[in-house]
C-alpha atoms as a PDB file:
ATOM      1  CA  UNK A   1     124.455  48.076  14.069  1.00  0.00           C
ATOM      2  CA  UNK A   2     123.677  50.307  11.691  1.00  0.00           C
ATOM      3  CA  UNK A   3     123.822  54.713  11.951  1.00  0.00           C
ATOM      4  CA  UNK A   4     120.935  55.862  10.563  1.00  0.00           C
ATOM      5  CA  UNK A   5     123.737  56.435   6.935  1.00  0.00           C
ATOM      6  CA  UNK A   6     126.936  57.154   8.785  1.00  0.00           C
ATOM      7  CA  UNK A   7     129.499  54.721   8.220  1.00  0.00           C
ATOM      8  CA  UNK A   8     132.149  53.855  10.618  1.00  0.00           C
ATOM      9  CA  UNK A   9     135.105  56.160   9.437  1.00  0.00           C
ATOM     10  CA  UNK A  10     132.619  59.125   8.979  1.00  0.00           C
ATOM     11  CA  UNK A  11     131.574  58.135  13.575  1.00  0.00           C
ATOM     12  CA  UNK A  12     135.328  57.663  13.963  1.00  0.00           C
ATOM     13  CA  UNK A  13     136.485  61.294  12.566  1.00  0.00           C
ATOM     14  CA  UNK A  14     133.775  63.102  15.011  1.00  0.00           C
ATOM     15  CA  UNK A  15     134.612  60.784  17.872  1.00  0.00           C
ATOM     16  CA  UNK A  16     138.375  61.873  17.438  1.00  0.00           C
ATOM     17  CA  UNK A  17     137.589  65.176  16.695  1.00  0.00           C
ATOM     18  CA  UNK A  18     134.940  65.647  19.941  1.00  0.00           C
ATOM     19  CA  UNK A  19     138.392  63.893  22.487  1.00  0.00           C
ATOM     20  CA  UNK A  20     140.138  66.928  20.529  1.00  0.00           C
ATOM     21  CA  UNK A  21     138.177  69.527  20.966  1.00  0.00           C
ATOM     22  CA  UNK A  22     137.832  68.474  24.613  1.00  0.00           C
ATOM     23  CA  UNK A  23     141.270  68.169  25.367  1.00  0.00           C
ATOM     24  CA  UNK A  24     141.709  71.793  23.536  1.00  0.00           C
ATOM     25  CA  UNK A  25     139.001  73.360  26.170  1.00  0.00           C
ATOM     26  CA  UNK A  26     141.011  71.312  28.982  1.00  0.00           C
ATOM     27  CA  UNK A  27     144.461  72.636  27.891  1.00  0.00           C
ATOM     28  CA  UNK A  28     143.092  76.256  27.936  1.00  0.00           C
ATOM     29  CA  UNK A  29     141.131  76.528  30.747  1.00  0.00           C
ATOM     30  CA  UNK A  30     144.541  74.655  32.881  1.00  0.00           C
ATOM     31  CA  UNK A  31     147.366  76.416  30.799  1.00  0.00           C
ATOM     32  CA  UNK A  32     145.888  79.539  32.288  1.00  0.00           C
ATOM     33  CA  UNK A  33     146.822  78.642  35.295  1.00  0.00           C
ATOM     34  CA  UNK A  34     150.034  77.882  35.002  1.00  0.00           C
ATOM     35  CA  UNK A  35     151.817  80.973  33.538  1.00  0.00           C
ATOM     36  CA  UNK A  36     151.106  82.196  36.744  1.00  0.00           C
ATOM     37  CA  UNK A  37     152.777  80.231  38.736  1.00  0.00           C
ATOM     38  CA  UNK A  38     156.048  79.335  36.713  1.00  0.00           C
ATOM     39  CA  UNK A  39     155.954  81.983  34.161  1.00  0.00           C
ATOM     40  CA  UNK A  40     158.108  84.931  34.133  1.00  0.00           C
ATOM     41  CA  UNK A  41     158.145  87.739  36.032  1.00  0.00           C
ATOM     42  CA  UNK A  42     155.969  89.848  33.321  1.00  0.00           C
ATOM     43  CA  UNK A  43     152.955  86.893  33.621  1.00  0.00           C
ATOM     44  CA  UNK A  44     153.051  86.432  36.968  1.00  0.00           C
ATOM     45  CA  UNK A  45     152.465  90.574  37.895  1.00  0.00           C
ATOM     46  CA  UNK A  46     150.143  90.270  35.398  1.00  0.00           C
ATOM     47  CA  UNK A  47     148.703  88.027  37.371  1.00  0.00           C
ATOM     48  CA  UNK A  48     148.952  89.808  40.628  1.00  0.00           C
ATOM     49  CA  UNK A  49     147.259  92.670  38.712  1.00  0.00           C
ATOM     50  CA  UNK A  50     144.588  90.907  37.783  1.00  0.00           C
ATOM     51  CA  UNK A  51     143.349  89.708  41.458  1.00  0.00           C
ATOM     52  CA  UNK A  52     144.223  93.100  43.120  1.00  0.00           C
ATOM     53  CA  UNK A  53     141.995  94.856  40.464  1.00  0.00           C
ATOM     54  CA  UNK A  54     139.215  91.703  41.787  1.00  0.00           C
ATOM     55  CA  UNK A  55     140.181  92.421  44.955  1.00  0.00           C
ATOM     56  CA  UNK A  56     139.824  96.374  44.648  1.00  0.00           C
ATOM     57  CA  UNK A  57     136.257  96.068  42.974  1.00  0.00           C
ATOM     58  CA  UNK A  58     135.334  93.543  45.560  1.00  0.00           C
ATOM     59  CA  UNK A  59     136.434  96.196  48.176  1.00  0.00           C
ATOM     60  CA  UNK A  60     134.523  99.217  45.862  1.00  0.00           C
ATOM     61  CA  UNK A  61     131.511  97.091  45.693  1.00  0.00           C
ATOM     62  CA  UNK A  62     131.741  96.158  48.945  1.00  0.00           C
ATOM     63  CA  UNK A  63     131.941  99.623  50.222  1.00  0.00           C
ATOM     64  CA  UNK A  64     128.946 101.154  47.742  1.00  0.00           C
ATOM     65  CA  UNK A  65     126.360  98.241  49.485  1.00  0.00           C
ATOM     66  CA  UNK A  66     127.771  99.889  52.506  1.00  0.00           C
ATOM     67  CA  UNK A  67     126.878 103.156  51.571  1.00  0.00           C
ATOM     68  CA  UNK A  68     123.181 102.046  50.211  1.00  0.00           C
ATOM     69  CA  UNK A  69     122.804 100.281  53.423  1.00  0.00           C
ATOM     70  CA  UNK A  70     123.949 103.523  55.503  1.00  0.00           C
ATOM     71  CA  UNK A  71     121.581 105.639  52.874  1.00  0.00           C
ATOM     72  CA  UNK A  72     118.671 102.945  53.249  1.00  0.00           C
ATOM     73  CA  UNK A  73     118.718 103.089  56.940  1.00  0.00           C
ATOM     74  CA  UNK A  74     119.657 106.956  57.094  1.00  0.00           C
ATOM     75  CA  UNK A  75     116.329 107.727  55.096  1.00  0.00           C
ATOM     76  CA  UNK A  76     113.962 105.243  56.797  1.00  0.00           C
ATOM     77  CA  UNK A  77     115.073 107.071  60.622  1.00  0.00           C
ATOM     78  CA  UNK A  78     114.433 110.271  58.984  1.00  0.00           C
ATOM     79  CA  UNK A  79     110.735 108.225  58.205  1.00  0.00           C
ATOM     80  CA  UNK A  80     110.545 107.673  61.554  1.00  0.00           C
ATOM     81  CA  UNK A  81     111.403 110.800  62.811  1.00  0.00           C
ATOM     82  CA  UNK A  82     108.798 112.553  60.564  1.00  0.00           C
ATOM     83  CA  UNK A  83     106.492 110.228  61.732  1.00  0.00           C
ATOM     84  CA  UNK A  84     107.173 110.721  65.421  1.00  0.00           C
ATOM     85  CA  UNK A  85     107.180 114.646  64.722  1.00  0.00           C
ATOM     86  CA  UNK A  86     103.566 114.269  62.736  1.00  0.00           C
ATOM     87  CA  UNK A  87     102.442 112.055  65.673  1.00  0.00           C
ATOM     88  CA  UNK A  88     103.346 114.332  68.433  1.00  0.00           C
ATOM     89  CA  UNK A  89     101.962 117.431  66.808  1.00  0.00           C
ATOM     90  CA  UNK A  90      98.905 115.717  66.122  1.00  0.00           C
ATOM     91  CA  UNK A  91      98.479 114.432  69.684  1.00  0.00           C
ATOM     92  CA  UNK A  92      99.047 118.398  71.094  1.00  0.00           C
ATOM     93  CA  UNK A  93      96.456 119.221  68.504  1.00  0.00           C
ATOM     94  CA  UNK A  94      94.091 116.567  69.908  1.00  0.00           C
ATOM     95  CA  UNK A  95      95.200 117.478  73.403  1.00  0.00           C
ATOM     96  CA  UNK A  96      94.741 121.426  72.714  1.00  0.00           C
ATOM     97  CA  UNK A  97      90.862 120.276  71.136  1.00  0.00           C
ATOM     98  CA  UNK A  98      90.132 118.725  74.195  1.00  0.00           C
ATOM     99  CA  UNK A  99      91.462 120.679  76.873  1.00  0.00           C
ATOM    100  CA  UNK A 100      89.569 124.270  74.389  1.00  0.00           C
ATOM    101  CA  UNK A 101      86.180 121.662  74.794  1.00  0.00           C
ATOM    102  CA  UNK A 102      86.379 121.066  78.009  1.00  0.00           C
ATOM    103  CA  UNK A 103      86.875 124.671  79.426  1.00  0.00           C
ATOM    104  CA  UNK A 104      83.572 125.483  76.964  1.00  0.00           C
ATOM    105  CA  UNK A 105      82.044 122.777  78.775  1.00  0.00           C
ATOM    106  CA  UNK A 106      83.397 124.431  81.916  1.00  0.00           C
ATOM    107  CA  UNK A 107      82.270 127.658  81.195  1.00  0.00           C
ATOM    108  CA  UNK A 108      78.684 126.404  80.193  1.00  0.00           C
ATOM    109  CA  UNK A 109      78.361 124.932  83.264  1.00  0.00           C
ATOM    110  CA  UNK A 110      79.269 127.963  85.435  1.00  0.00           C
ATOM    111  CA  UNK A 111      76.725 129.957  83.341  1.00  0.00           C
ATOM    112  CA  UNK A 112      74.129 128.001  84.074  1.00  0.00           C
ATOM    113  CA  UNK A 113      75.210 127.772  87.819  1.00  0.00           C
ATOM    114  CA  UNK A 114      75.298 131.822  87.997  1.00  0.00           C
ATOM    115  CA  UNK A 115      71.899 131.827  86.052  1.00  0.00           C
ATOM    116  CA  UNK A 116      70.380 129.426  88.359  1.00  0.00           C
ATOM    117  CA  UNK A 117      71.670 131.350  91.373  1.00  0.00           C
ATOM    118  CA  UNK A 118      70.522 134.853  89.791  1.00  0.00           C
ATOM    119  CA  UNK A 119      66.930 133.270  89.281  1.00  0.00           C
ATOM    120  CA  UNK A 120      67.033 131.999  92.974  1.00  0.00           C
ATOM    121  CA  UNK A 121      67.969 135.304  94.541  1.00  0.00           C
ATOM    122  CA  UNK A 122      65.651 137.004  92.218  1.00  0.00           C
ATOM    123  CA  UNK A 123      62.948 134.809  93.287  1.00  0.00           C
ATOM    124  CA  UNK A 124      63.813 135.402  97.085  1.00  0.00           C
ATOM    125  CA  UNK A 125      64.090 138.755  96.629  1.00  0.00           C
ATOM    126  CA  UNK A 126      60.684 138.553  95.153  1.00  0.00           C
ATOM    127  CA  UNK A 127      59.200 136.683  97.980  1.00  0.00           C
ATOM    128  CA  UNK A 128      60.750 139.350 100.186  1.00  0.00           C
ATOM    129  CA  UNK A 129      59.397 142.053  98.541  1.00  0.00           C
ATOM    130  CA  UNK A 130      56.093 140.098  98.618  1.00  0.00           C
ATOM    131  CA  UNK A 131      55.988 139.113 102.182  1.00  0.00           C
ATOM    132  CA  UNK A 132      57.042 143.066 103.128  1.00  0.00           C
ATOM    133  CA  UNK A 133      53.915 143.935 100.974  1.00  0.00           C
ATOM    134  CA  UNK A 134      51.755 141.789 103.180  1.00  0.00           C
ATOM    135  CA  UNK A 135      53.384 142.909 105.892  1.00  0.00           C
ATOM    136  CA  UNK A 136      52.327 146.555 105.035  1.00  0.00           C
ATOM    137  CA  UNK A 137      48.616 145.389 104.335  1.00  0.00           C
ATOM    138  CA  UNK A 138      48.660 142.576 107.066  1.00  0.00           C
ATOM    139  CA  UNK A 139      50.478 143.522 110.291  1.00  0.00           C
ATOM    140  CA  UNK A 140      49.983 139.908 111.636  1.00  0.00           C
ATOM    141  CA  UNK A 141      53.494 138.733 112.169  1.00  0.00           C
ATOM    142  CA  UNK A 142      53.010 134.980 112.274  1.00  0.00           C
ATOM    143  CA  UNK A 143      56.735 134.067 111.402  1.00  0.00           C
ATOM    144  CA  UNK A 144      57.941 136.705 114.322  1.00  0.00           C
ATOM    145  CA  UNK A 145      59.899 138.040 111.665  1.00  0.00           C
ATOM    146  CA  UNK A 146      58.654 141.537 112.868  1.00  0.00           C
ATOM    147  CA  UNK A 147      59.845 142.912 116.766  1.00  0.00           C
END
């Protein structure tokens, strides 16, 4: 089989040099490791160090979404409490609209009522008056209103 013009020494070298650099990435990422666990003293605070600084920004980071959260949910009950306060006043405003119609609509109607009643005494007193007229002109006392 033939490589497109590689020969076989020239596949060889990058075949030994990709198991290298392999082995090289493998080596570092694992000899990382462990200096931490059978190094000296030095390495393994080091070490420590490193995962109480994680372990403090996991705490910091932790406690900041804490704070949003508590900020979040803070704000949006103020929202609501707006809203509630906006509704509430707006109902009394409604309620105060209605209750300031209805006692016009109240007050109309006892208008009229006193008009009517005024027109219906002025019209008896009228017929009064009238029937004493005919009275005066006409002595004939056909409703024995008259002793």
């Amino acid at each position: 089989a033939e490589y497109m013009g590689e020969t076989d020494d020239v596949h060889t070298h990058n075949h030994i040099r990709k198991d290298m650099m392999e082995r090289r990435e493998h080596d570092r990422f694992y000899s990382t490791w462990g200096q931490y666990y059978y190094g000296n003293p030095l390495q393994k605070e080091v070490h420590r160090k490193y995962f109480r600084e994680g372990l403090k920004q996991q705490m910091r980071d932790n406690s900041a979404k804490k704070r949003e959260n508590f900020r979040d949910k803070m704000s949006e009950s103020v929202q609501a409490m707006d809203r509630d306060r906006n509704d509430l006043a707006s109902d009394m405003k409604m309620t105060n609209e209605r209750h300031t119609r209805l006692f016009s609509y109240r007050d109309e109607n006892k208008r009229l009522m006193d008009e009517v009643r005024a027109r219906k005494n002025d019209l008896k007193r009228k017929e009064v008056s009238h029937d004493s007229q005919q009275l005066k002109y006409n002595p004939i006392n056909w409703s024995y209103t008259l002793k």
